[in-house]
Each structure stands twice: as C-alpha cells, then as structure tokens.
C-alpha atoms as a PDB file:
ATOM      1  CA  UNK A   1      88.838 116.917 104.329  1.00  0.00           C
ATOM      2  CA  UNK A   2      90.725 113.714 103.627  1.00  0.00           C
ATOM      3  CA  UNK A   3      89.325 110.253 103.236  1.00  0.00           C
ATOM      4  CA  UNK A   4      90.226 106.856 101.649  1.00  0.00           C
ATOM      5  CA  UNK A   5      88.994 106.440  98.128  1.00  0.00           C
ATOM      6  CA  UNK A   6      87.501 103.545  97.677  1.00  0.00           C
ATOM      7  CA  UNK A   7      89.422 100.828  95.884  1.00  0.00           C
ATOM      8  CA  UNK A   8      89.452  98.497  93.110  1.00  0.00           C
ATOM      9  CA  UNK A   9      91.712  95.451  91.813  1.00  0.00           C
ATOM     10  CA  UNK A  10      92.677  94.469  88.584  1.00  0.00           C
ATOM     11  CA  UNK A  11      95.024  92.661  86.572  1.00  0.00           C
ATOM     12  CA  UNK A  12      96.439  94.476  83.230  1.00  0.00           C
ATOM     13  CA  UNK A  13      94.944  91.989  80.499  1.00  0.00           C
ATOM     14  CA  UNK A  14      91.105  92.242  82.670  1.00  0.00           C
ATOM     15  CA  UNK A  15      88.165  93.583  81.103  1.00  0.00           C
ATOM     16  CA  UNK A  16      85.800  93.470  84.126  1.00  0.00           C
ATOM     17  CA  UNK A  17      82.749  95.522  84.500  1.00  0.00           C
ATOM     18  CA  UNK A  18      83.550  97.625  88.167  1.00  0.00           C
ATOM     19  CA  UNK A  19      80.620  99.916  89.770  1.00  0.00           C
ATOM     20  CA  UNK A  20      80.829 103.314  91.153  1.00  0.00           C
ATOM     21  CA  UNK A  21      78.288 104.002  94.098  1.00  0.00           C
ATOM     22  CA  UNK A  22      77.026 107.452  94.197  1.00  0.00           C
ATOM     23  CA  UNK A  23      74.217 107.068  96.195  1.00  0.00           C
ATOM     24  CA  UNK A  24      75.846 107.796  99.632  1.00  0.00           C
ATOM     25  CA  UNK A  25      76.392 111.032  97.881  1.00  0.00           C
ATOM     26  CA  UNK A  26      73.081 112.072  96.259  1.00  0.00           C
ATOM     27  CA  UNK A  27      70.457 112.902  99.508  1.00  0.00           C
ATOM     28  CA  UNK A  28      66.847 113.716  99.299  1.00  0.00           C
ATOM     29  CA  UNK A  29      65.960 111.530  96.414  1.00  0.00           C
ATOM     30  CA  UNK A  30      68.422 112.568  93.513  1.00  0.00           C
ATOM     31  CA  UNK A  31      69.987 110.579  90.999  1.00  0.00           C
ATOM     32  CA  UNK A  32      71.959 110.141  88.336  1.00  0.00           C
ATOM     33  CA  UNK A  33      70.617 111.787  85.106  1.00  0.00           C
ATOM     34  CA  UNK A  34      73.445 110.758  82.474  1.00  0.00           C
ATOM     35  CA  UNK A  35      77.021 110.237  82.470  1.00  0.00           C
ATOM     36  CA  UNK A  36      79.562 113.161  80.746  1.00  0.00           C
ATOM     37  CA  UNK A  37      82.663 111.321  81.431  1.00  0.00           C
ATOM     38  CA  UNK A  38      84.696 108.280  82.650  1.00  0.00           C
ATOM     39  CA  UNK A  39      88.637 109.750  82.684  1.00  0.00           C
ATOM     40  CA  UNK A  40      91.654 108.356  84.530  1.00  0.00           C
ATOM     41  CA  UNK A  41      94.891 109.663  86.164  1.00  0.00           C
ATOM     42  CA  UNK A  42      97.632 108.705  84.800  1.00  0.00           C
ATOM     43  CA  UNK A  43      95.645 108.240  81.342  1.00  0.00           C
ATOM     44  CA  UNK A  44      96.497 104.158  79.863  1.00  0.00           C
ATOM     45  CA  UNK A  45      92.854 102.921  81.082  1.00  0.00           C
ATOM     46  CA  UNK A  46      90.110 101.775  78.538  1.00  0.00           C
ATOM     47  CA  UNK A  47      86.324 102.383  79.206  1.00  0.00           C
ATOM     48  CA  UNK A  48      83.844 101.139  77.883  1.00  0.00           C
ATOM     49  CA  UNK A  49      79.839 102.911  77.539  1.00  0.00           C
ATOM     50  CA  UNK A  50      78.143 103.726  81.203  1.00  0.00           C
ATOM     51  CA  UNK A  51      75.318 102.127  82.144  1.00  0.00           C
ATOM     52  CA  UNK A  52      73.093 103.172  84.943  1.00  0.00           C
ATOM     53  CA  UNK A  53      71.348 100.815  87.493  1.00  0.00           C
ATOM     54  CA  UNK A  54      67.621 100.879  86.743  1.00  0.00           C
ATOM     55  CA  UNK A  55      66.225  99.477  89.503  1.00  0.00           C
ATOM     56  CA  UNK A  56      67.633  99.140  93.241  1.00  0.00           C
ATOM     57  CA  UNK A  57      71.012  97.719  93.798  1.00  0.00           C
ATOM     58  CA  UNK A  58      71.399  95.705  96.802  1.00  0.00           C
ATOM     59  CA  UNK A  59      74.570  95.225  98.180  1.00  0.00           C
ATOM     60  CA  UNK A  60      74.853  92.190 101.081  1.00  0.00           C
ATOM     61  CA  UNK A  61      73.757  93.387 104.426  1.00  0.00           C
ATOM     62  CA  UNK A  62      74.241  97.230 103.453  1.00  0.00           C
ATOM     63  CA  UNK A  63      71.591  99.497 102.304  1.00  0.00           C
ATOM     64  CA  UNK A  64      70.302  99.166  98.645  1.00  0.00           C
ATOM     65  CA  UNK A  65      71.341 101.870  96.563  1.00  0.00           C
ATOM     66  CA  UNK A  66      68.548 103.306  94.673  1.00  0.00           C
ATOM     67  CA  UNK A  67      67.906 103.303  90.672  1.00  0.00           C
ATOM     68  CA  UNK A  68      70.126 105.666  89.034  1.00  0.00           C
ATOM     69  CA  UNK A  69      72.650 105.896  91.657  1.00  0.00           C
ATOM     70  CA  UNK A  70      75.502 103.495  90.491  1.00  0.00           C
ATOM     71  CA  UNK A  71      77.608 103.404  87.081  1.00  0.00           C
ATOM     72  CA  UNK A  72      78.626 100.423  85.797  1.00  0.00           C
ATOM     73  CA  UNK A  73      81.927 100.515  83.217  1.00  0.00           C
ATOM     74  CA  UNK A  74      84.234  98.089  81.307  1.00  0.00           C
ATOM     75  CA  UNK A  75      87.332  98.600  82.598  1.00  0.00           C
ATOM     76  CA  UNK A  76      90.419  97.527  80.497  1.00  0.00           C
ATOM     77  CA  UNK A  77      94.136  97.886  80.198  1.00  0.00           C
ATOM     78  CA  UNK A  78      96.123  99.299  82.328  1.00  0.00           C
ATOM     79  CA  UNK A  79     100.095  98.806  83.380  1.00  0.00           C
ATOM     80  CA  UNK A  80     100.909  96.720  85.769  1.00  0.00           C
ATOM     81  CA  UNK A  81     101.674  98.148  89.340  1.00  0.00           C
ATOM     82  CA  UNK A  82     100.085 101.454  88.766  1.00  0.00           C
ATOM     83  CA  UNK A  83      97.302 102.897  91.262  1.00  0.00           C
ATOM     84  CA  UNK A  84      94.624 104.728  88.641  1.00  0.00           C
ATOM     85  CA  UNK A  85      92.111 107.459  90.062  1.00  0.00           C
ATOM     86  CA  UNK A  86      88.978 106.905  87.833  1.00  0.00           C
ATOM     87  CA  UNK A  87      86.819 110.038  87.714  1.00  0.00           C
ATOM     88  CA  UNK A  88      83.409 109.904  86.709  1.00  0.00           C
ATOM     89  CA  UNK A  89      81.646 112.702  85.864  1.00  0.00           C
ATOM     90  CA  UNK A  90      77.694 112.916  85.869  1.00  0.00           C
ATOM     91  CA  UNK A  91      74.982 114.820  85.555  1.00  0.00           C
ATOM     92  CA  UNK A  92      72.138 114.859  88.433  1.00  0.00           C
ATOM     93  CA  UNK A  93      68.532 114.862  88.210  1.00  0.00           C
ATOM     94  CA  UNK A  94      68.302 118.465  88.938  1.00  0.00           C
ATOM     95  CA  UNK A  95      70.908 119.333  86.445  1.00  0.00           C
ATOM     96  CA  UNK A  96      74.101 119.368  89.050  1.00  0.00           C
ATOM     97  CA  UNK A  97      77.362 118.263  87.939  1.00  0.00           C
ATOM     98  CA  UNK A  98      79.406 116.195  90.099  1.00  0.00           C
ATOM     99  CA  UNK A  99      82.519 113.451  90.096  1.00  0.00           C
ATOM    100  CA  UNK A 100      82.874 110.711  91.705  1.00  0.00           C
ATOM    101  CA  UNK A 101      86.499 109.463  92.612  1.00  0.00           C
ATOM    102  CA  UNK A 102      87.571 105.470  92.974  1.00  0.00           C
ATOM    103  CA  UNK A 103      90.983 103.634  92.823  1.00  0.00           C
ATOM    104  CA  UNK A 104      92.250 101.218  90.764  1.00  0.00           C
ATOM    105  CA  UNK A 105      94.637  99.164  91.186  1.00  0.00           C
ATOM    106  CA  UNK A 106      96.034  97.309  88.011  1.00  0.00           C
ATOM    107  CA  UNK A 107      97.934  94.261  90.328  1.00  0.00           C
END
C-alpha cells in the first residue's frame, strides 16, 4: 500500500515544536503508553524529549484526537534542501509497538 506521508516545513536554524498524530491509527480506545524513539533518515536532525498530549487535542473543524494520541518534539537542525523521514517509535497501551512516519522538509 502506498500513501503520502504527511509533511512538515522547516528552515535549518528552526527549533519548532512539530506534532505527530497517531490517533487515526490507534482504534478502539488505545493510546500512546511512552515513547522508545524519535530517529530520522538521513540522520543530521536534533530532537528534543517527547511529550504526550494529556488531554484532547482539537484540531480546527477535524475530529479531536484523544489524550495520549499525539507526540509533540523539538525539532532542530537539519541541512538545507533535504526531505527527512522522522520515525517515531512508541509503545501502546496494551504493550504494542508501532512507528509512526512524517516528512520533513528543512526549506
């Protein structure tokens, strides 16, 4: 299956806080128990700590996402003209391991 990850600006001397929605990807009630990793390919990214949302994220005219279903990261560095994936991996509430894939694009 192939589909469009979602994507993310930034300019190389940013340090901007960016969120990564899970929640379209956790179903009957789960969330987001901790977070093992925040990695990017190519490497040349800084992250900072992962934070969780801990109460219900809305989002405009979209569905709120739940508590516990979106990370929040510092995002810094970066060369310029370079499309990043950012992986993050996590750790559900029923002890599941999954990623979640985004794109960033250091402008």
């Amino acid at each position: 299956m192939t589909y469009a990850l979602p994507r993310l600006p930034k300019w190389p001397a940013e340090a901007i806080d960016y969120e990564i929605n899970c929640a379209a990807e956790l179903t009957g009630g789960e969330t987001i128990a901790s977070v093992v990793s925040i990695v990017s390919e190519p490497t040349g990214l800084t992250f900072g700590a992962a934070t969780l949302n801990a109460t219900a994220k809305s989002y405009g005219g979209r569905a709120a996402s739940p508590a516990n279903t979106v990370i929040t990261t510092r995002i810094s560095a970066g060369a310029g003209a370079t499309k990043y994936k950012v992986r993050a991996t996590y750790t559900t509430a029923s002890g599941e391991t999954r990623q979640a894939v985004v794109q960033l694009d250091v402008l």
